[in-house]
Protein backbone atom coordinates (compact mmCIF):
# COMPACT_ATOMS: atom_id res chain seq x y z
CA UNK A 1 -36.09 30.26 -34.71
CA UNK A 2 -36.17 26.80 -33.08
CA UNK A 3 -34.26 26.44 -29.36
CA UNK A 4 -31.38 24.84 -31.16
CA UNK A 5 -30.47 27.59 -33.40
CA UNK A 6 -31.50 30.15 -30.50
CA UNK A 7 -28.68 28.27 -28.39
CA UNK A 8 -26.16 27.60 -31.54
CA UNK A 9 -26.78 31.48 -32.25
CA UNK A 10 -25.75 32.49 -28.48
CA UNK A 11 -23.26 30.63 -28.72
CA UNK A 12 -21.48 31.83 -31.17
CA UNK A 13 -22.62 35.59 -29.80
CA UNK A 14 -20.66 34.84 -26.76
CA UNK A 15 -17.82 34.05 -28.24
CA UNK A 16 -17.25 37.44 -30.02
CA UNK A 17 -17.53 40.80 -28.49
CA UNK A 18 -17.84 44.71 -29.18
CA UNK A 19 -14.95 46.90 -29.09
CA UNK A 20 -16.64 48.07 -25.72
CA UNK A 21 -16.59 44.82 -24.18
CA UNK A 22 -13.34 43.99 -24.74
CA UNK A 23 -12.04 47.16 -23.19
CA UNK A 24 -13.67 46.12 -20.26
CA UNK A 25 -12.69 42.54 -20.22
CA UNK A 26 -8.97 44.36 -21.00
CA UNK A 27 -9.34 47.19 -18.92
CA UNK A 28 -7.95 49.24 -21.96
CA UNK A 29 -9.84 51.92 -23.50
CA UNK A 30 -11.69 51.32 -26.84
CA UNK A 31 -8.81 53.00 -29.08
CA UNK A 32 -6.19 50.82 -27.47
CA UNK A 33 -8.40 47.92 -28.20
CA UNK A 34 -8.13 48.86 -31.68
CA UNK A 35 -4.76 49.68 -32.00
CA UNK A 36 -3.93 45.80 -30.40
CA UNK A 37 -6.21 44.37 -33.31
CA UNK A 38 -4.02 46.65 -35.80
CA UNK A 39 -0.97 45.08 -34.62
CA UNK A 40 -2.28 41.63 -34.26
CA UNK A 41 -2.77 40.99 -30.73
CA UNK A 42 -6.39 40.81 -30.84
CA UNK A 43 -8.38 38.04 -33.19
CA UNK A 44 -11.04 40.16 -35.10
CA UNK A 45 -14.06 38.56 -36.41
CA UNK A 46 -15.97 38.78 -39.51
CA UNK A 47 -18.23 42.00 -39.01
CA UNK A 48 -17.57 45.19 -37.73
CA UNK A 49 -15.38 45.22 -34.95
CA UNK A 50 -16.33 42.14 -33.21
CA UNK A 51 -13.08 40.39 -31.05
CA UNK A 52 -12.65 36.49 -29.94
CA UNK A 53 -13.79 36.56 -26.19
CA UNK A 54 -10.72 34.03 -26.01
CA UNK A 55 -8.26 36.15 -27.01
CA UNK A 56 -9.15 38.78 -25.13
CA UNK A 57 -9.50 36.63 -21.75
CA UNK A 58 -5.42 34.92 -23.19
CA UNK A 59 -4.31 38.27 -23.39
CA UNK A 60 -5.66 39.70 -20.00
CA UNK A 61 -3.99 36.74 -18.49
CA UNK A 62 -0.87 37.28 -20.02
CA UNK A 63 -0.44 40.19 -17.70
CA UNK A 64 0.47 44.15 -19.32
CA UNK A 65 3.37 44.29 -21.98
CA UNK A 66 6.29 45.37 -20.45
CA UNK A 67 9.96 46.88 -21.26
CA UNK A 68 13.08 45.02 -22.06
CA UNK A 69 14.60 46.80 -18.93
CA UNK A 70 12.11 45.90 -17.02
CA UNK A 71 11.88 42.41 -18.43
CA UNK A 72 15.51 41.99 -17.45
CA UNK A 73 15.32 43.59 -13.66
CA UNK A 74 12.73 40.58 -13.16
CA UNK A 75 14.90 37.59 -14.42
CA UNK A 76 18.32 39.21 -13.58
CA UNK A 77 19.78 38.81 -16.96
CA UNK A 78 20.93 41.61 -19.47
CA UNK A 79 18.73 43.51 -22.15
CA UNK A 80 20.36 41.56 -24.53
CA UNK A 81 19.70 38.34 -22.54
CA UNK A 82 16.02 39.39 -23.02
CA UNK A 83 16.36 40.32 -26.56
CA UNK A 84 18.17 36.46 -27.19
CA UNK A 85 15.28 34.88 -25.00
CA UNK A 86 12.74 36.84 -27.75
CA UNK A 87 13.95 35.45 -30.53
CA UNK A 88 15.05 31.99 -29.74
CA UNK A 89 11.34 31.88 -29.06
CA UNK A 90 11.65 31.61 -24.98
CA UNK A 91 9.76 34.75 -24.69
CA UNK A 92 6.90 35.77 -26.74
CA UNK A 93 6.50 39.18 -28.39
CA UNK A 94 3.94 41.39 -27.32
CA UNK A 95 4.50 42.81 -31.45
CA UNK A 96 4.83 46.60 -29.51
CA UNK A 97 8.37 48.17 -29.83
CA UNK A 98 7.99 49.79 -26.51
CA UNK A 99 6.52 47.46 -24.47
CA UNK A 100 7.47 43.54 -25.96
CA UNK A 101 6.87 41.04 -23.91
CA UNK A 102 4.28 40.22 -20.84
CA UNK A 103 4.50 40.73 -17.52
CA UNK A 104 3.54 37.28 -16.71
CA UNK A 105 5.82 35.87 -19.03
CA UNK A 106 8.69 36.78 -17.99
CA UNK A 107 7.19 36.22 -13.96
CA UNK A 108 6.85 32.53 -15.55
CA UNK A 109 10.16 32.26 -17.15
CA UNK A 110 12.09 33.49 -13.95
CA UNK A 111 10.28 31.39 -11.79
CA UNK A 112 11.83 28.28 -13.95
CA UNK A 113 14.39 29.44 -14.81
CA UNK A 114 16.59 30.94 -11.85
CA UNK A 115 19.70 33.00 -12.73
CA UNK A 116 22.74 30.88 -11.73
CA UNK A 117 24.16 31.75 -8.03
CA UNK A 118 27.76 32.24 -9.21
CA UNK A 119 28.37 35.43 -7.22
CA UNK A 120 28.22 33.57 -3.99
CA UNK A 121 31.28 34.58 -1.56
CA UNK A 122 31.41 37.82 -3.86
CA UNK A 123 31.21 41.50 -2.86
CA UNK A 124 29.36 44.17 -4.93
CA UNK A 125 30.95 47.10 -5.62
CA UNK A 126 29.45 49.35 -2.61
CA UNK A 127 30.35 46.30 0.15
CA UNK A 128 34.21 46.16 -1.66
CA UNK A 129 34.52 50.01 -1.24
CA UNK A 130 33.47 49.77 2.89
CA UNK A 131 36.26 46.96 3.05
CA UNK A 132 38.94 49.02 1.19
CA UNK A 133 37.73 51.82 2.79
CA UNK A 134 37.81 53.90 -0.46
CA UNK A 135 34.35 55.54 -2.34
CA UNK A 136 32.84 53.36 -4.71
CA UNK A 137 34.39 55.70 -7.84
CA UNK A 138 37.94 55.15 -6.38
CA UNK A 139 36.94 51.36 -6.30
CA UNK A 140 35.59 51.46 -9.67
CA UNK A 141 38.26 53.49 -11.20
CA UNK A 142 40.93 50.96 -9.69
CA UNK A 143 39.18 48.11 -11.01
CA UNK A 144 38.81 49.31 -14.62
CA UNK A 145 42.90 50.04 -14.36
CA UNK A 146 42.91 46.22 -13.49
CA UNK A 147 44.49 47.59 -10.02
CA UNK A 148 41.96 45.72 -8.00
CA UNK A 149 40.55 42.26 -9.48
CA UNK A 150 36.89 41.94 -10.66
CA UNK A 151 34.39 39.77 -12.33
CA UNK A 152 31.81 41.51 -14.11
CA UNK A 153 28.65 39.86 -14.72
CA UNK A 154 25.81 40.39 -17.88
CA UNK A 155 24.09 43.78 -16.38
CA UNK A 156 27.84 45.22 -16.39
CA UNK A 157 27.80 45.11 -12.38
CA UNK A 158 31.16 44.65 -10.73
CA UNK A 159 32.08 42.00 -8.48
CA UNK A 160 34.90 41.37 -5.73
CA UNK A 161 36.34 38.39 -3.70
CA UNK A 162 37.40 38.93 -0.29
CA UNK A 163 40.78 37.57 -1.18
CA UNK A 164 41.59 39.53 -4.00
CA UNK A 165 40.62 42.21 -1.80
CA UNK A 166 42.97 41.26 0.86
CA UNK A 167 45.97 41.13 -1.36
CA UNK A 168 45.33 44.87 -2.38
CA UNK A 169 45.47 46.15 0.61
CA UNK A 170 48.40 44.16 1.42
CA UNK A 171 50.25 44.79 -1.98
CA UNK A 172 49.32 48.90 -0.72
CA UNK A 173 50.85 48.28 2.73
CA UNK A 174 54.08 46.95 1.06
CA UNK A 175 54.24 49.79 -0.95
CA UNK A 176 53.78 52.29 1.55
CA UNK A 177 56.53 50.58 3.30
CA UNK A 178 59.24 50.78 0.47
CA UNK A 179 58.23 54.55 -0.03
CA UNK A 180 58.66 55.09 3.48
CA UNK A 181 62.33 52.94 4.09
CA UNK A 182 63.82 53.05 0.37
CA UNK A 183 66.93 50.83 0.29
């Protein structure tokens, strides 16, 4: 073998690895590394059991595959949000129904794309219940019998404004006033 085809033959050795490598380069164990290749995470060459170095070094960057919950406590934004960003394509599958997408993906997508700041001047429930001075039940029970105004945003969290807040416990004063002097 000449020192051309020695290098052209390394080479091409280097870019495909055992099953044992790529657990390492993964960190995975060698099952899991053939359980990716099943579900097509993993390139597979021609032979037996051989993986692209390249894919394996894409994937590791790409961070562990994560949970849609989890997905959405990074970016702020529903499940569902998370579920839309996956199939318009925003998001790339991970091809695992328990784990989806990548860690790093979605560390990438909420670092350009900020949720919008539209709660500013708000109060969460627990901050609205110290001002009423009721439990946060009492505050959510009022605001679900549209007793006590709210927003709610896309993780189903309430919101209050100060204001609206004010004009409860005014419209509560009142009324504690006409049950006290009826006319």
């Amino acid at each position: 073998m000449t020192t051309q085809d020695r290098s052209a033959y390394d080479l091409r050795e280097t870019e495909w690895v055992s099953a044992q490598e790529a657990a390492r380069v993964l960190g995975v164990s060698e099952s899991t590394v053939h359980r990716m290749a099943r579900r097509g995470l993993l390139e597979r060459g021609s032979g037996y059991r051989r993986y692209s170095r390249a894919s394996l070094e894409a994937l590791r960057d790409r961070g562990a595959a994560i949970s849609i919950g989890e997905a959405a406590g990074i970016i702020d934004r529903s499940r569902t949000a998370v579920r839309d960003l996956i199939a318009a394509g925003e998001l790339c599958s991970s091809s695992n129904a328990t784990f989806p997408v990548f860690r790093r993906d979605v560390e990438r997508y909420a670092e350009s794309h900020p949720p919008p700041d539209d709660r500013a001047g708000q109060l969460d429930a627990a901050a609205a219940a110290r001002v009423l001075g009721r439990s946060v039940s009492t505050l959510l029970r009022l605001a679900r019998s549209d007793r006590v105004p709210c927003d709610r945003d896309t993780r189903g969290r309430y919101w209050f404004r100060e204001d609206h807040l004010a004009l409860y416990l005014r419209a509560r004063a009142t009324a504690r006033l006409l049950d006290r002097h009826p006319t």
